[in-house]
Protein backbone atom coordinates (compact mmCIF):
# COMPACT_ATOMS: atom_id res chain seq x y z
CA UNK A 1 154.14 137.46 4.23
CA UNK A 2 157.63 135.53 3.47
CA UNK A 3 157.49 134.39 6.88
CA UNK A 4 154.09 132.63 6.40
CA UNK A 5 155.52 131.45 3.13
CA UNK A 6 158.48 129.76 4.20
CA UNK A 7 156.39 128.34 7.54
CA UNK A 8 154.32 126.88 4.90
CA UNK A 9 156.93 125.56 3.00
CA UNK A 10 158.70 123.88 6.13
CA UNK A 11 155.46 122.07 7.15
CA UNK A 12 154.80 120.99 3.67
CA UNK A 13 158.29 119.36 4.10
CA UNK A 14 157.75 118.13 7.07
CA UNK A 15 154.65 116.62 5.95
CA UNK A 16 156.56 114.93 2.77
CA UNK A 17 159.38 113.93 4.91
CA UNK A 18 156.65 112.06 7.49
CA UNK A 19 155.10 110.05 4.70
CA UNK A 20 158.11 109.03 2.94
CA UNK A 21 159.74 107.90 5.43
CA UNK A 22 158.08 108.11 8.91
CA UNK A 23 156.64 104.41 8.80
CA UNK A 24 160.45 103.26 8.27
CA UNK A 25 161.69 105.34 11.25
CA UNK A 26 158.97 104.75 13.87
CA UNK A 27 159.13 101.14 13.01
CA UNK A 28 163.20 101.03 13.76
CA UNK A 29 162.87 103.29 16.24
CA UNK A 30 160.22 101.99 18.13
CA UNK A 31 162.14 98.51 17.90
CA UNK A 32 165.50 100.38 19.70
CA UNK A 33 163.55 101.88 22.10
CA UNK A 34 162.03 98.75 23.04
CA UNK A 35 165.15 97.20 22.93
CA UNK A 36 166.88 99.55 24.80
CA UNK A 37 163.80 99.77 27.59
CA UNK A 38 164.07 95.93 27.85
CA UNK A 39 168.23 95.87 28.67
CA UNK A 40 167.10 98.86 31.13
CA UNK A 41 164.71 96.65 32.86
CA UNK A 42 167.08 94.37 33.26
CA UNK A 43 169.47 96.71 35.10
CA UNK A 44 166.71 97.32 37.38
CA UNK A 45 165.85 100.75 35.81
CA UNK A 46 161.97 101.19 36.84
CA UNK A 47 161.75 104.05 34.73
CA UNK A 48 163.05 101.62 31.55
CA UNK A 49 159.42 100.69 31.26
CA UNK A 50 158.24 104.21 30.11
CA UNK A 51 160.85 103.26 27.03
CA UNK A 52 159.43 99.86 26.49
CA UNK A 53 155.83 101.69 26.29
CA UNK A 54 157.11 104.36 24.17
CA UNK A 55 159.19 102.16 21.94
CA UNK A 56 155.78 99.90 21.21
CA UNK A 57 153.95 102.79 20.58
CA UNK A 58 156.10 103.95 18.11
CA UNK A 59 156.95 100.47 16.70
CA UNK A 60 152.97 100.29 16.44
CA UNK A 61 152.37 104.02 14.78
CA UNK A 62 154.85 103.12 12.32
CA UNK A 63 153.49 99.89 11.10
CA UNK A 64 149.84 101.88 11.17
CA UNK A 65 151.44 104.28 8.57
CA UNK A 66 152.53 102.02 6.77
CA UNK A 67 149.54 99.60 6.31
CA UNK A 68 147.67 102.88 5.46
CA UNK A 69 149.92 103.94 2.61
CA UNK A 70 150.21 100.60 1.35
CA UNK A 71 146.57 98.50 2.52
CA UNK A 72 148.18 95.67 4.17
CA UNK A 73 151.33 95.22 7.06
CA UNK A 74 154.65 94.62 7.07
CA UNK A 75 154.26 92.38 10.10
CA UNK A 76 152.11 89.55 11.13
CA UNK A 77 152.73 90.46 14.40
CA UNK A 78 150.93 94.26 13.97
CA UNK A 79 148.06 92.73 11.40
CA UNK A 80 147.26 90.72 14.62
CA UNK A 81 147.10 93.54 17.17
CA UNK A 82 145.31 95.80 15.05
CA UNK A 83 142.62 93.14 13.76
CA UNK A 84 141.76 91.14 17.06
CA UNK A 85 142.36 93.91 19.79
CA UNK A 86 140.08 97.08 20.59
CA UNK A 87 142.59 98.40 18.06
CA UNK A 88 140.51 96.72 15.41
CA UNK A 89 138.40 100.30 15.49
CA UNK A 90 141.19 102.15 13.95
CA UNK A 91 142.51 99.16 11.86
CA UNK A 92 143.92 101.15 8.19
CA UNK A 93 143.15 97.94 6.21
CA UNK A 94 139.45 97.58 7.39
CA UNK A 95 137.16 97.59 4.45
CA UNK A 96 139.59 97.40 1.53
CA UNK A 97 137.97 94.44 0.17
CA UNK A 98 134.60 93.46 0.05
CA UNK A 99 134.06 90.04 0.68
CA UNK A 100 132.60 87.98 -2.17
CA UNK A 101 131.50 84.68 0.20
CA UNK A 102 130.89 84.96 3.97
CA UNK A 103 132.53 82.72 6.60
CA UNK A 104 128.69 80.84 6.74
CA UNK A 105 129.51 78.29 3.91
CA UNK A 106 127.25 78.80 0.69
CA UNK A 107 125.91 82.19 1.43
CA UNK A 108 126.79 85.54 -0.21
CA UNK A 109 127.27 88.80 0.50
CA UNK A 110 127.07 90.10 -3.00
CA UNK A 111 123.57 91.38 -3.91
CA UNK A 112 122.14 88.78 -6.71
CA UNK A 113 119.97 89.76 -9.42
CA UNK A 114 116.38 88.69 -9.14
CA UNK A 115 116.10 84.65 -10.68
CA UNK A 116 114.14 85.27 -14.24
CA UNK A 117 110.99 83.20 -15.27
CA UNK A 118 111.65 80.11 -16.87
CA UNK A 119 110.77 81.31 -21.06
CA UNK A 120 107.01 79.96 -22.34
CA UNK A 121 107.66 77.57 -25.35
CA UNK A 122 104.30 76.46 -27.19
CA UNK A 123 103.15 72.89 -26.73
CA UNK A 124 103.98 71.88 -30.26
CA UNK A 125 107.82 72.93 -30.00
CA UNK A 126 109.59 69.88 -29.61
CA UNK A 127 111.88 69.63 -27.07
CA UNK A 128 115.41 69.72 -27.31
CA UNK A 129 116.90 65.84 -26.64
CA UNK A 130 120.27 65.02 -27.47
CA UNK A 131 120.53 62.25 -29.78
CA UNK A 132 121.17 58.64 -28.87
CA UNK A 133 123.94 56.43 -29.49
């Protein structure tokens, strides 16, 4: 029993430690391994482009985290690939908002309420005139 306890306890840890500060880690991470997958390219590594590929994954996970914890990115740059690439599926910030106007000018999304009869007056009511000058 103590030994299911304390695994428990060490993923629950684990877990905390991941969402405090995994988005900050993959993202600088993910930027050194790219880096450092880039200068191996240039040394005419072949297998430097495994790093590159990990490095952008990791670069990309960590700005995902982020924009989930937080609704929006910390880069331009990720906001991009997530919103106009086949990445768009799994894009953290997708339907946060509701839009109130859609990109057609002058037509909205937002359900209106039903337009209400213009109210009968009787024939004899005068009607309302502002007076003149």
């Amino acid at each position: 029993m103590t030994g299911a306890l304390g695994t428990v306890a060490l993923l629950v840890l684990i877990g905390l430690g991941v969402w405090l500060f995994g988005s900050f880690a993959l993202r600088i991470g993910g930027l050194l391994l790219f880096l450092l997958g880039l200068f191996g390219l240039t040394q005419g590594t072949p297998e430097a482009l495994i790093i590159v590929v990990l490095g952008g994954i990791a670069w990309l996970a960590g700005h995902w985290l982020f924009a989930y914890k937080h609704h929006f990115f910390k880069s331009g740059i990720a906001r991009r690939i997530f919103q106009q690439t086949p990445l768009s599926r799994i894009d953290p910030t997708r339907g946060w908002g509701v839009p109130m106007v859609s990109h057609e000018a002058g037509v909205q999304t937002v359900p209106q309420a039903p337009p209400q009869p213009p109210a009968q007056r009787s024939d004899d009511a005068p009607s309302p005139r502002r007076p003149g000058p």
